[in-house]
N, C-alpha and C. Protein backbone atom coordinates (compact mmCIF):
# COMPACT_ATOMS: atom_id res chain seq x y z
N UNK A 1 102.59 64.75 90.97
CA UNK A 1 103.50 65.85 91.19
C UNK A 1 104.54 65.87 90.08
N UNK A 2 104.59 66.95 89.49
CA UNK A 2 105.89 66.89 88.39
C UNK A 2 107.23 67.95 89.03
N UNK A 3 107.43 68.64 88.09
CA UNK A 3 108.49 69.45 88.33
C UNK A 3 108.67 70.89 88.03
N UNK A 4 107.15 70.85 87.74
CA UNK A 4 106.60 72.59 87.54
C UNK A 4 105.99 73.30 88.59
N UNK A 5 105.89 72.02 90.00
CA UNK A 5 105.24 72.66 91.09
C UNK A 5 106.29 73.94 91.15
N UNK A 6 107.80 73.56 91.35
CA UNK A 6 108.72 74.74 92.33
C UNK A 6 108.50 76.02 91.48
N UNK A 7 108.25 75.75 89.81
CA UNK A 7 108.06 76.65 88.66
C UNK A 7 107.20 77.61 89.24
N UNK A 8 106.15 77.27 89.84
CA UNK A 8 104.88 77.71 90.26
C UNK A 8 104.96 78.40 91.03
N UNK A 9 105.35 77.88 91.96
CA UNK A 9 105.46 78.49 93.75
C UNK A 9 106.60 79.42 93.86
N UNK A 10 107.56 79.55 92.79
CA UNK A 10 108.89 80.22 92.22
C UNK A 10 107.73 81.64 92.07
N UNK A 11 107.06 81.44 90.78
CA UNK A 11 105.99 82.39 90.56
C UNK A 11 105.51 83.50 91.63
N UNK A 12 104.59 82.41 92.41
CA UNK A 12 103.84 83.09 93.71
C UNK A 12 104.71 83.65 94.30
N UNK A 13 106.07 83.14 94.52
CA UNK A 13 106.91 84.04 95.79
C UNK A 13 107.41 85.21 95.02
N UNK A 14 107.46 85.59 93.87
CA UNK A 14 108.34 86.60 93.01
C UNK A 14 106.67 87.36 93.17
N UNK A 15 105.25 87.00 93.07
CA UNK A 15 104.24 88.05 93.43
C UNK A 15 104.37 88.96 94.66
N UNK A 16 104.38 87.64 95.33
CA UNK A 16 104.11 88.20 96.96
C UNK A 16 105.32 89.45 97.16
N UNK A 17 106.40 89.03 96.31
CA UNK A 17 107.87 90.19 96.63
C UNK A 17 107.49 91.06 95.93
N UNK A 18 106.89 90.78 94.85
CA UNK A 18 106.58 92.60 93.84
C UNK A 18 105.87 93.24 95.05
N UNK A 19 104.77 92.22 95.57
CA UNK A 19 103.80 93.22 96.11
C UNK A 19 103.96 93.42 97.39
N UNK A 20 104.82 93.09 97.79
CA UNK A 20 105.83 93.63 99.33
C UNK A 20 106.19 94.51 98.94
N UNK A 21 106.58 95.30 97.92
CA UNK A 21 107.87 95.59 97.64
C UNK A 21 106.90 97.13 97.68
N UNK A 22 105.69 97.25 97.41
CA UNK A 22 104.85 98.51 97.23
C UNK A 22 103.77 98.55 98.69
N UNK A 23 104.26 97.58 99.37
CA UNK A 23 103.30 97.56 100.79
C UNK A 23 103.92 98.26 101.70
N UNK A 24 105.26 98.23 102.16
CA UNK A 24 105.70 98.73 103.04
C UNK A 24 105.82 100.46 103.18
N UNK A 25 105.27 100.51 104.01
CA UNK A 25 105.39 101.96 104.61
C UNK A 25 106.57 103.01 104.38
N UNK A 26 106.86 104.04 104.06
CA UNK A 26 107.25 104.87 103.31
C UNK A 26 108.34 105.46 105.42
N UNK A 27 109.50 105.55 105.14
CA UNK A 27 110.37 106.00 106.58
C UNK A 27 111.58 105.45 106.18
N UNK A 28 112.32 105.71 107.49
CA UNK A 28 114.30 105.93 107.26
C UNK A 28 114.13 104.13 107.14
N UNK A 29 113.69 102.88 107.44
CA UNK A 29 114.04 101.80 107.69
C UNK A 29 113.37 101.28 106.41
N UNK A 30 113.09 101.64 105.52
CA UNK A 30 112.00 100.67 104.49
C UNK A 30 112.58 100.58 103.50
N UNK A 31 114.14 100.41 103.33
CA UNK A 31 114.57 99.65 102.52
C UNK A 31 115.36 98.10 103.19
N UNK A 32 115.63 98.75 104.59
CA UNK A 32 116.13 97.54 105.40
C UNK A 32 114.73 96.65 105.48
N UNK A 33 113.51 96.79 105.63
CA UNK A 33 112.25 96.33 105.98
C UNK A 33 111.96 95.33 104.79
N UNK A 34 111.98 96.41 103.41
CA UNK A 34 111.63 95.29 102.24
C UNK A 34 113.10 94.30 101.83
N UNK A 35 113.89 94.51 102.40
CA UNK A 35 115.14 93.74 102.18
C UNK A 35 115.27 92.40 102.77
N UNK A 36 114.76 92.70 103.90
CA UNK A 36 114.32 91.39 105.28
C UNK A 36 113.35 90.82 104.52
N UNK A 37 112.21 91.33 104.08
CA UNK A 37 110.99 90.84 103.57
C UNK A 37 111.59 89.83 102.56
N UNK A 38 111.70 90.39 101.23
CA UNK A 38 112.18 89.72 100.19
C UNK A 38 113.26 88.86 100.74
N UNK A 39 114.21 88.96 101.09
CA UNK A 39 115.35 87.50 101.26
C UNK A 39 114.63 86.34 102.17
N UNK A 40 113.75 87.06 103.09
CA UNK A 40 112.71 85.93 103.66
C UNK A 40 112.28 84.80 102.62
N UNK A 41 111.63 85.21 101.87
CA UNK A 41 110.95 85.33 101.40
C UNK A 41 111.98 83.98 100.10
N UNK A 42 112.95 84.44 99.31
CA UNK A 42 113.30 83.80 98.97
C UNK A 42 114.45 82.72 99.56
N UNK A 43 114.25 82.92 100.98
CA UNK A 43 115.38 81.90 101.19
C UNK A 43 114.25 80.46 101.43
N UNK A 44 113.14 80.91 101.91
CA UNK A 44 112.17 79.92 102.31
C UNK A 44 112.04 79.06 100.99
N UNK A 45 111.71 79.83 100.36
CA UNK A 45 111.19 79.55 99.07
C UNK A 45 112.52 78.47 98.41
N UNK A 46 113.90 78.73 98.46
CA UNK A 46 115.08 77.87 97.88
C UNK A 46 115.13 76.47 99.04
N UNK A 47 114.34 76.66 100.25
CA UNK A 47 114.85 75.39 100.92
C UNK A 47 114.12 74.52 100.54
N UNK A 48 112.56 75.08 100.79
CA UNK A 48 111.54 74.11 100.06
C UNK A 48 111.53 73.50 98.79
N UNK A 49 112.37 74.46 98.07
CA UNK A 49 112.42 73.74 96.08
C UNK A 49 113.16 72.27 96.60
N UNK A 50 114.68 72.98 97.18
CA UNK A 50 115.70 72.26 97.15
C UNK A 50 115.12 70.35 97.69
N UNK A 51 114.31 71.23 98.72
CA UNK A 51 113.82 70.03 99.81
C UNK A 51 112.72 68.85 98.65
N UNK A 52 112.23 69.48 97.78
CA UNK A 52 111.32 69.08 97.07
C UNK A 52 111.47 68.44 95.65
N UNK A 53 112.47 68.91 95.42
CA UNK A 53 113.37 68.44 94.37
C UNK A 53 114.05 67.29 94.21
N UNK A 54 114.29 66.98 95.69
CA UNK A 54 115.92 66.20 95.87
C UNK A 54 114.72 64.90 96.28
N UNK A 55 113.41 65.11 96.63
CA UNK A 55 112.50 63.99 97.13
C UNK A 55 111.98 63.28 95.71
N UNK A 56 111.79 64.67 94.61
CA UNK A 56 111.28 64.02 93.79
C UNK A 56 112.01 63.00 92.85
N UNK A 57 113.43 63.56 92.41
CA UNK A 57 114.42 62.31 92.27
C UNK A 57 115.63 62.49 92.98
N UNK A 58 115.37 61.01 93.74
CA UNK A 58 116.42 60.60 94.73
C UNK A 58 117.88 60.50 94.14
N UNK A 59 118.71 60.80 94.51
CA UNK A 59 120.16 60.48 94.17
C UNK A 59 120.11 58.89 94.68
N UNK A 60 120.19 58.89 95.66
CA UNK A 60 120.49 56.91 96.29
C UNK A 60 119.15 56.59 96.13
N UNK A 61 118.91 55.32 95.27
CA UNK A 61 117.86 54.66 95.53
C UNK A 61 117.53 53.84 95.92
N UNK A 62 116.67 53.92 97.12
CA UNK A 62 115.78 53.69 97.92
C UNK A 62 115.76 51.96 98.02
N UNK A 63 116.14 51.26 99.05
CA UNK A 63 116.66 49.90 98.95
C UNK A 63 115.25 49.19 99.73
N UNK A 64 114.73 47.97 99.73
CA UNK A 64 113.88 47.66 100.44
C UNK A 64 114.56 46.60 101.34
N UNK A 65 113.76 46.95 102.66
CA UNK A 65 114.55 45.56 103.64
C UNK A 65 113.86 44.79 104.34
N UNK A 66 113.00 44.32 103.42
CA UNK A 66 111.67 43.41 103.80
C UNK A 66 112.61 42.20 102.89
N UNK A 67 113.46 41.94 101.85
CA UNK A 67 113.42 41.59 101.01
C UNK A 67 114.66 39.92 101.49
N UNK A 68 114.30 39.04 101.45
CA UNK A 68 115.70 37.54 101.61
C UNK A 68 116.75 37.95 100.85
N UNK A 69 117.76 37.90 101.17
CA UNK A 69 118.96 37.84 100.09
C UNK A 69 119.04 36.26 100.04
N UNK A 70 119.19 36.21 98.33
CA UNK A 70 119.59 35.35 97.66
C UNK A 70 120.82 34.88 97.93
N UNK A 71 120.79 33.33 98.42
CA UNK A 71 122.31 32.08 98.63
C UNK A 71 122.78 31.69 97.44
């Protein structure tokens, strides 16, 4: 895993929103409709980076407690 996955999946979600963005049905609500869509859309998308990011490098690292401390 590097750090071009979120690059990627950044990608796919900016598709899926273009092509939301020409799916929705034509009426008084279809800018509120693709508005819901898209922020869906990218809020999911910022938790998972964030979530995925912060796993790939840890701020605190990771202590083992199998380990004797030294007398």
């Amino acid at each position: 895993m590097s750090g071009w996955v979120p690059v990627i999946a950044g990608g796919a979600v900016g598709g899926i929103s273009f092509f939301s963005w020409g799916a929705v049905r034509k009426g008084e609500n279809q800018v509120l409709i693709r508005s819901c869509i898209i922020l869906t859309l990218v809020c999911c998308y910022l938790m998972w980076a964030i979530m995925y990011l912060a796993q790939l490098h840890p701020v605190i690292k990771p202590k083992r407690g199998d380990l004797r401390l030294e007398e």
